[in-house]
Protein backbone atom coordinates (compact mmCIF):
# COMPACT_ATOMS: atom_id res chain seq x y z
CA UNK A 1 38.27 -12.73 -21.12
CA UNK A 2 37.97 -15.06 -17.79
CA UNK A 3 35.28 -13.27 -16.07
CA UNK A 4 36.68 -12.32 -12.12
CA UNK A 5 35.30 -14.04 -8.96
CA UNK A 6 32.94 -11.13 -7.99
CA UNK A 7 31.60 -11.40 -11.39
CA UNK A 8 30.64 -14.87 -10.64
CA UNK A 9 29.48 -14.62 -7.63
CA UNK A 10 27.29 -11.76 -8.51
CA UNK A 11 25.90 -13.43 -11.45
CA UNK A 12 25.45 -16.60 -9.31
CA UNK A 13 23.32 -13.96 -6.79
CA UNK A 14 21.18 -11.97 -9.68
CA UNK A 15 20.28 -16.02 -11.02
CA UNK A 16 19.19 -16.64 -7.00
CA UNK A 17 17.23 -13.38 -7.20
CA UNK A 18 15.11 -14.61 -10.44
CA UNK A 19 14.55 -17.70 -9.56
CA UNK A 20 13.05 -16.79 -5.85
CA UNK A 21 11.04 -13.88 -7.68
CA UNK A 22 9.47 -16.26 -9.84
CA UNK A 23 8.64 -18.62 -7.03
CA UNK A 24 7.03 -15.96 -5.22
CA UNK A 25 5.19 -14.92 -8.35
CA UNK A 26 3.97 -18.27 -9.09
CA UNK A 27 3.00 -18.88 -5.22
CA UNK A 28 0.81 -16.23 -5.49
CA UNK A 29 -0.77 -16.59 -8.61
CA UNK A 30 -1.58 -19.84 -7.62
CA UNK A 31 -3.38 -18.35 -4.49
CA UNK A 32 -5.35 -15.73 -6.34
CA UNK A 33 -6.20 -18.46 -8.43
CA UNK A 34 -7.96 -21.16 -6.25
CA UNK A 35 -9.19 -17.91 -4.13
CA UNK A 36 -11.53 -17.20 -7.03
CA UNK A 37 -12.11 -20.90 -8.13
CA UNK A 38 -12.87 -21.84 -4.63
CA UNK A 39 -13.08 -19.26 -1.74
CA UNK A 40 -10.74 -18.54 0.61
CA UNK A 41 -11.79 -21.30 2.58
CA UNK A 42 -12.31 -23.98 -0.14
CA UNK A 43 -9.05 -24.73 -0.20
CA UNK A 44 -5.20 -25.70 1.44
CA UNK A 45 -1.53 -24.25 1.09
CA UNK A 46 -0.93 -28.01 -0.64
CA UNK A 47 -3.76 -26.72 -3.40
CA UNK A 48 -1.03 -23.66 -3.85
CA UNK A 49 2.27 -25.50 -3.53
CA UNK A 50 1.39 -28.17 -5.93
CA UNK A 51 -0.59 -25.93 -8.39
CA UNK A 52 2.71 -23.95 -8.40
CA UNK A 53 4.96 -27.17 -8.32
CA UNK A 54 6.82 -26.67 -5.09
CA UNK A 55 7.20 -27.80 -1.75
CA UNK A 56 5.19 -26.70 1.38
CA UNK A 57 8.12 -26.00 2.86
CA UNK A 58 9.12 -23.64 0.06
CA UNK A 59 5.71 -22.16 0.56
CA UNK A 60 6.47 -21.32 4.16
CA UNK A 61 9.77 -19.47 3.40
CA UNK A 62 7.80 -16.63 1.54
CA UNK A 63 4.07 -16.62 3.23
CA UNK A 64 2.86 -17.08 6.47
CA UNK A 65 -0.28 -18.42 5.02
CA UNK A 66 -2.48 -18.63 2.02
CA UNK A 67 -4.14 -15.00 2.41
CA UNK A 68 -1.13 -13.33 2.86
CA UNK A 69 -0.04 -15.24 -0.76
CA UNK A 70 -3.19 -14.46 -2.40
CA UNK A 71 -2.60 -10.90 -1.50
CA UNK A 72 1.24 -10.95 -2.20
CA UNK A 73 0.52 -8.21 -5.22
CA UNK A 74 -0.78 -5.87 -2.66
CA UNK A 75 2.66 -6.31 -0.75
CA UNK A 76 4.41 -5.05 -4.32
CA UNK A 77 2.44 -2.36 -4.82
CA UNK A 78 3.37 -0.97 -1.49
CA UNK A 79 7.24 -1.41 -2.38
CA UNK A 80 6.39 0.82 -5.43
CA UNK A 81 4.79 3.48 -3.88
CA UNK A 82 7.49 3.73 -1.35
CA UNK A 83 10.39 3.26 -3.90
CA UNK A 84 8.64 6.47 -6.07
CA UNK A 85 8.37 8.19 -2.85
CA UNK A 86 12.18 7.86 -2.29
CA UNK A 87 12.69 9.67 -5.49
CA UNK A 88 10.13 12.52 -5.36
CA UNK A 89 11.85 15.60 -5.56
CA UNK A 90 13.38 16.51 -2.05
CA UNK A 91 11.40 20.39 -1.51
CA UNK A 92 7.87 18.89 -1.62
CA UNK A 93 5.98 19.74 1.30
CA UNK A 94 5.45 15.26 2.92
CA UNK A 95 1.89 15.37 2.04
CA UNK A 96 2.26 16.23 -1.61
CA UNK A 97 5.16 13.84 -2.05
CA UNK A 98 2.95 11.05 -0.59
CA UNK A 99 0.24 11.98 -3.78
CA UNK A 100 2.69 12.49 -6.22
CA UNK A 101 4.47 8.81 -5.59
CA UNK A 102 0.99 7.29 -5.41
CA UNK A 103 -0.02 8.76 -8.87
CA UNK A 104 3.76 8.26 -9.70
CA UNK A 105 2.55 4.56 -9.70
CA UNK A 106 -0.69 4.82 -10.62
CA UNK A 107 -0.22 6.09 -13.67
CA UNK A 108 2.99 3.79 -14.57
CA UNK A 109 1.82 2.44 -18.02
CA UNK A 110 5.08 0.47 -18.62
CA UNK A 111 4.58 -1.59 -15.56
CA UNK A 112 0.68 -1.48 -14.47
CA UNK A 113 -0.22 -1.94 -10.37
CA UNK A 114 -1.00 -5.41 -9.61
CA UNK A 115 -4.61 -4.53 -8.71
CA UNK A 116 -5.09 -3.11 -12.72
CA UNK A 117 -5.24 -7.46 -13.42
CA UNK A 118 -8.65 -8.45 -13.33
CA UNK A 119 -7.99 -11.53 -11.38
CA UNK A 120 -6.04 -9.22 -8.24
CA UNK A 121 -8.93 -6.83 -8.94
CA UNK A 122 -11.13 -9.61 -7.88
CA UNK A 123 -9.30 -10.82 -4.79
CA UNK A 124 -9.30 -7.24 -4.00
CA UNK A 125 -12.87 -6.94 -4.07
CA UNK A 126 -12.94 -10.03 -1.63
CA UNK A 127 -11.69 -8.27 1.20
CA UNK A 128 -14.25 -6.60 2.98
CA UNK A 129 -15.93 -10.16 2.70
CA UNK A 130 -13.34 -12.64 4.56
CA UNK A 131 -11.80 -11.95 7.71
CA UNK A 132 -8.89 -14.03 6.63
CA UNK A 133 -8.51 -12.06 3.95
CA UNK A 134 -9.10 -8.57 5.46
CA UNK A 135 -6.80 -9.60 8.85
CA UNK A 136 -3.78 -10.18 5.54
CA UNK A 137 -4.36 -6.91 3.95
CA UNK A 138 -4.61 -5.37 7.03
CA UNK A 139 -0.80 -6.65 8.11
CA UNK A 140 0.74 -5.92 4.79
CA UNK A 141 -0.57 -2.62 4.74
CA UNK A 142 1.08 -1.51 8.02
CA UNK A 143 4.45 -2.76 6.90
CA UNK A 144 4.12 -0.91 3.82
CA UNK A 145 2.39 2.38 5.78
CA UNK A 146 6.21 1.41 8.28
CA UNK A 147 8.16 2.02 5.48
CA UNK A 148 6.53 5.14 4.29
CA UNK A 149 6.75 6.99 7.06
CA UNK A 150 10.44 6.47 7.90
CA UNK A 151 11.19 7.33 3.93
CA UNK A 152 9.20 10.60 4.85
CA UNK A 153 10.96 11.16 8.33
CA UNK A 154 14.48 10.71 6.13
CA UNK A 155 13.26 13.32 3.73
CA UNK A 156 12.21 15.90 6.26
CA UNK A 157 15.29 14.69 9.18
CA UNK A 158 13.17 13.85 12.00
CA UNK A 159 13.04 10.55 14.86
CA UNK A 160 9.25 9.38 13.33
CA UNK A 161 9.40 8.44 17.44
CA UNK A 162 9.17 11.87 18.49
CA UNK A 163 7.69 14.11 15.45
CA UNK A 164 3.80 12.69 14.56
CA UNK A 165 3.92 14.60 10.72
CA UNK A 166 5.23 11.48 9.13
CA UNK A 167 2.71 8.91 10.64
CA UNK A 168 -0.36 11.65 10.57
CA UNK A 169 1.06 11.93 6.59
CA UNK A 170 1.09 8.58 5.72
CA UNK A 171 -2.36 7.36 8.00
CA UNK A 172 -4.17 10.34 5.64
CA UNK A 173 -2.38 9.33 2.87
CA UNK A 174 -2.92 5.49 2.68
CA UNK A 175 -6.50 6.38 3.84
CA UNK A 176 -7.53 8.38 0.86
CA UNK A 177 -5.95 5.59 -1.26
CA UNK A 178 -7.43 2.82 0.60
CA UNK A 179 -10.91 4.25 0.45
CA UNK A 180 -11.05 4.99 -3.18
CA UNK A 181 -9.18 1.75 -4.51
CA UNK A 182 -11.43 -0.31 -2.63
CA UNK A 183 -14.70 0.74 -3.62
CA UNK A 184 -13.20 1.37 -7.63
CA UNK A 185 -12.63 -2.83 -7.06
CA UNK A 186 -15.77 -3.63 -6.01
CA UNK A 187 -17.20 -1.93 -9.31
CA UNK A 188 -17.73 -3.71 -13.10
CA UNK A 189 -16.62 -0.38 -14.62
CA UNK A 190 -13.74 2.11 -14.60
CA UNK A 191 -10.13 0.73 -15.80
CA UNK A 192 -7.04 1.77 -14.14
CA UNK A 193 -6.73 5.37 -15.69
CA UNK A 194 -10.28 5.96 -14.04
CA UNK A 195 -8.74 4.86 -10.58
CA UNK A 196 -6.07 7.06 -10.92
CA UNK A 197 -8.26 10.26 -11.84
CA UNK A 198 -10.48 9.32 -8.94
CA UNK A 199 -7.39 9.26 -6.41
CA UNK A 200 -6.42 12.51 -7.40
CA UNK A 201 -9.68 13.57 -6.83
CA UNK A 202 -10.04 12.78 -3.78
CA UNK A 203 -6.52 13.87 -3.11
CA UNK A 204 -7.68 17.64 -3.81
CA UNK A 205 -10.51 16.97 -2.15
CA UNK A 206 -8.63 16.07 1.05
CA UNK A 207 -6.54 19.22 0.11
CA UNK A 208 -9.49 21.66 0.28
CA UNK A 209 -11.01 20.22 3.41
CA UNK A 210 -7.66 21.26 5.20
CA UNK A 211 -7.70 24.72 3.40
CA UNK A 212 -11.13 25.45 4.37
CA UNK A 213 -10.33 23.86 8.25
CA UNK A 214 -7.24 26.01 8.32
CA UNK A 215 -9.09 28.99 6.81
CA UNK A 216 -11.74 28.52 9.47
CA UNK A 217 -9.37 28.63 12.43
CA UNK A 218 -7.81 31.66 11.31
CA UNK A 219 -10.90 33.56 10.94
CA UNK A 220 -12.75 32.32 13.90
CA UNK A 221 -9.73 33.02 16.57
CA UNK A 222 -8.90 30.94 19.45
CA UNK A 223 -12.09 29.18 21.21
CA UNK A 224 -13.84 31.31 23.89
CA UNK A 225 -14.54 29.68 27.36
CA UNK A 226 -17.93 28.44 27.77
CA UNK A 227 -20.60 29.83 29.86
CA UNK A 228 -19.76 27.75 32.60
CA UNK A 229 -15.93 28.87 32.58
CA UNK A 230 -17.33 32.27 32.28
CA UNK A 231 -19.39 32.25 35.55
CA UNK A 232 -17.24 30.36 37.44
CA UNK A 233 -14.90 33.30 36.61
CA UNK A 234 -17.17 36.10 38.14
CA UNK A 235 -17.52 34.00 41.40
């Protein structure tokens, strides 16, 4: 049978698709790469493009620059926390959802986090150290933190402009993850199931600080007026 035009077209698109993902891969590969061989600073976007057999201008239609490429994996791991946060189930209190899609990921043995390679482990680990580096994480971690909060403010039908929950949610959320994937990377030991028991650790942990901070506030009452409130009253 003749396949339709839509067909064609489509097929003609999902080819496109490949192709650029596979460009993109390669890109940054190549970064990570010539980051570890090298430094950040030991060498040029025309190490990556022709390590990865493309064109500099090809290189500038994906990445703004090489630490943004060598930290491209970081930028996917993002979309897959946010995608499993999309499909948590819809009566989960924000804060729990955020947890479950991060261990939702975590723990994703058919398709392991980009920071689970030893190499993006590595680059990982470089962060803290270069400024470059560090200034790239930094930007593709607030448009993946962007994303998560208006998936939560979707899920719970507020303007994210005018309720706080879903930024407060996701800041606290990407914190605890941030904190304990970055020190696990800087480590010789613990594989990716340890990382994951770790962040859940430090998830409850998180959830009995606010239990024993709510807790407190409910025992203790509302905050009486100092002394010098008090004697300015009896004047």
């Amino acid at each position: 049978m003749k396949a339709t035009e839509p067909d064609t077209a489509q097929a003609r698109e999902d080819l496109r698709r490949r192709r650029s993902h596979r460009t993109r891969e390669a890109l940054g590969a190549a970064a990570v790469d010539l980051v570890l061989e090298h430094g950040l600073d030991g060498f040029g976007v025309e190490a990556i493009v022709e390590r990865a057999e493309v064109t500099r201008r090809t290189f500038s239609r994906y990445f703004p620059d090489k630490a943004d490429a060598a930290l491209d994996f970081t930028r996917a791991d993002g979309a897959r926390i946010n995608d499993a946060l999309r499909h948590r189930p819809a009566d989960e209190p924000p804060l729990a959802a955020y947890r479950g899609a991060v261990l939702d990921w975590l723990t994703d043995d058919g398709r392991p986090a980009g920071h689970a390679r030893p190499k993006e482990r590595a680059v990982l680990a470089l962060v803290d150290r270069e400024p470059d580096l560090l200034a790239a994480y930094a930007r593709i971690r607030a448009e993946a933190q962007a994303a998560s909060v208006r998936v939560l403010a979707d899920r719970i039908g507020v303007d994210p402009d005018r309720d706080p929950r879903p930024g407060l949610v996701v800041e606290v959320g990407a914190g605890v993850l941030s904190s304990v994937l970055h020190a696990w990377a800087r480590e010789t030991e613990g594989d990716a199931a340890d990382l994951a028991a770790r962040v859940a650790r430090a998830y409850d942990l998180l959830g009995h600080e606010v239990a024993a901070a709510t807790d407190h506030i409910h025992h203790s009452g509302p905050r009486t007026a100092g002394p010098g409130a008090r004697k300015g009253a009896r004047q």
